[in-house]
Each structure stands twice: as structure tokens, then as C-alpha cells.
Protein backbone atom coordinates (compact mmCIF):
# COMPACT_ATOMS: atom_id res chain seq x y z
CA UNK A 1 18.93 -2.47 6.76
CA UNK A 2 17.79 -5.74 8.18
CA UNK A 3 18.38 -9.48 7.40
CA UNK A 4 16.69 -12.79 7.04
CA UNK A 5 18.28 -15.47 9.16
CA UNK A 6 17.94 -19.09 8.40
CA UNK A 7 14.29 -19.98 9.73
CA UNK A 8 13.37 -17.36 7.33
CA UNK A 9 12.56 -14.82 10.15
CA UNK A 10 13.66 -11.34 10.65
CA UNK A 11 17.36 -11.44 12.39
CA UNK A 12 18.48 -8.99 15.34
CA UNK A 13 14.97 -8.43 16.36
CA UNK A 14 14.32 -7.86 20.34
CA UNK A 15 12.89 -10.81 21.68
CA UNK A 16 9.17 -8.71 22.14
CA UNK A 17 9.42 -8.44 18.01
CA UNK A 18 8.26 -11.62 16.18
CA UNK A 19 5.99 -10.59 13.06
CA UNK A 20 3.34 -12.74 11.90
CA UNK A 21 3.99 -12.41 8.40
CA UNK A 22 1.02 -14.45 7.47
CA UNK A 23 -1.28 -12.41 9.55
CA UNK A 24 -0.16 -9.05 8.34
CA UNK A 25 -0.34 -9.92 4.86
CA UNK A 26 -4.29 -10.96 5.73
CA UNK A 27 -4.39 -7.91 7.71
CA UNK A 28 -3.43 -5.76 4.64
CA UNK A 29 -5.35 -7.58 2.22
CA UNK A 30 -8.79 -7.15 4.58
CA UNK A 31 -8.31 -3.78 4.40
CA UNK A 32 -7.29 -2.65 0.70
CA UNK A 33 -8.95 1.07 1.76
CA UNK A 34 -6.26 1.42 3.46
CA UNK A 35 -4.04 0.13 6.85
CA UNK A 36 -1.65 1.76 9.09
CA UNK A 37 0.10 -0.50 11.31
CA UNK A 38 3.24 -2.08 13.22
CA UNK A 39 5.21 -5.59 12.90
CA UNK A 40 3.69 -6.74 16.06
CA UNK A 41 0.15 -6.43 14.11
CA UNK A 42 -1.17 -3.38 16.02
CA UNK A 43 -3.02 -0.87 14.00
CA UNK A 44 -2.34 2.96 14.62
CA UNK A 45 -5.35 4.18 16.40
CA UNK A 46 -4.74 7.94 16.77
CA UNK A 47 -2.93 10.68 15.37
CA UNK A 48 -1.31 11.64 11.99
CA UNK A 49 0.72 9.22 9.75
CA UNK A 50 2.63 10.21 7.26
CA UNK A 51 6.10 8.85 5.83
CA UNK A 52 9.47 10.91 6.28
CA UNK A 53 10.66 8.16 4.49
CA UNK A 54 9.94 8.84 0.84
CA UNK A 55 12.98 6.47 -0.44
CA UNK A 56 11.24 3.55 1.59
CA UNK A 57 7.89 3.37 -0.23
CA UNK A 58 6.95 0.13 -2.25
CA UNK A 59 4.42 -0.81 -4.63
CA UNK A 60 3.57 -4.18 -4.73
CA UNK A 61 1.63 -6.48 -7.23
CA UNK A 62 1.04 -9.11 -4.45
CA UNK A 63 0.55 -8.79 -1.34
CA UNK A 64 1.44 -12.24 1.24
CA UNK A 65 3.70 -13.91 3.37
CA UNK A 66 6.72 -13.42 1.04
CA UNK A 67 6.43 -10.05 0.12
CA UNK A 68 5.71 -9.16 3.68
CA UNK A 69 8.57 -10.86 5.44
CA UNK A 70 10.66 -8.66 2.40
CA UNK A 71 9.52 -5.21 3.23
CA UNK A 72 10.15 -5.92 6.76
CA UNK A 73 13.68 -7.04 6.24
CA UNK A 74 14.30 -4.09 4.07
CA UNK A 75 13.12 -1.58 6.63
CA UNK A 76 13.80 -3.25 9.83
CA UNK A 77 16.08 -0.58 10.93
CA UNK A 78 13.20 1.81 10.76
CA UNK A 79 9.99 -0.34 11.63
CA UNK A 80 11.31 -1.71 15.15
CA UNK A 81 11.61 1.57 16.52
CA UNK A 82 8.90 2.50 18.91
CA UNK A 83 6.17 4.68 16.86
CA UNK A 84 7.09 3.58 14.00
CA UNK A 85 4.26 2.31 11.52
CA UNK A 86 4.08 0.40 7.96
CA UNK A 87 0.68 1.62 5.48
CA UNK A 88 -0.54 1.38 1.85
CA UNK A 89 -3.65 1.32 0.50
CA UNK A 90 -5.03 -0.66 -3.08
CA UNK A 91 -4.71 1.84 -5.76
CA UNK A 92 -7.32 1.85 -9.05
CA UNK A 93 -4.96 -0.04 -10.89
CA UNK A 94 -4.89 -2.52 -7.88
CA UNK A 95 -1.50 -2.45 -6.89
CA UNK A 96 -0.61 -2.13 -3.27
């Protein structure tokens, strides 16, 4: 699992890695139908997504900067490998 360092960013990150945490947390909010896409901001534009990752999967009341910058830390490991995505949608009870 990943780590926040000091400046509140994402430690042991490759240099090429920076989220915008502000930025994806508008992306996912313009988009409550529904969003596939990667830390660097780049939406999945082809193919199949799914999640092998059942144990991984979050609902959140909120979605911004904060809660974000968490879900990132928490899955770094899996989200800076190459091909890997982050998604949700807004359910009916709207919860992310």
C-alpha cells in the first residue's frame, strides 16, 4: 500500500506520476454516469474495464481533493502500474 509524505502528496511515485487530486475529483464529479480513468488524469478510451480487485472497491459520500488523494494512497501499489485504471459511477442513493 502507498503513503502520504509530508507535502501531502503521494510518496514513492516515479517522477512521470504527480496526480492532480483537485482535477480528478472535478473530473469524477463531471461525470457522475460514470468515469474510468488513471492518476495522471487520462480517461480509458478503449477496451473492457472491469476490477480483479474486489477488496479495493470504495463507496464514498464525497467526492474531492481529500478523498481522492486517500484512495490513491490506499491503492498506489496497484494504480501506478501501467494499464491500470480507477472508476465509479453515482449510484441512486448518490453515493460514489
Amino acid at each position: 500500500m502507498g503513503r502520504l509524505d509530508e507535502a501531502g502528496t503521494v510518496g514513492n511515485l516515479p517522477k512521470n506520476i504527480r496526480p492532480d487530486f483537485t482535477g480528478l475529483a472535478k473530473f469524477v464529479n463531471e461525470n457522475p454516469q460514470g468515469f474510468t480513468i488513471n492518476i495522471n488524469g487520462v480517461p480509458a478510451t478503449k477496451g473492457f474495464v472491469v476490477s480483479p480487485y474486489k477488496g479495493r472497491e470504495t463507496i464514498l459520500e464525497i467526492v474531492d481533493e481529500n478523498s481522492i488523494r486517500d484512495f490513491i494512497s490506499k491503492n498506489i501499489d496497484l494504480l501506478q502500474q501501467e494499464g491500470n485504471f480507477f472508476g465509479g459511477w453515482k449510484n441512486s442513493k448518490g453515493k460514489f
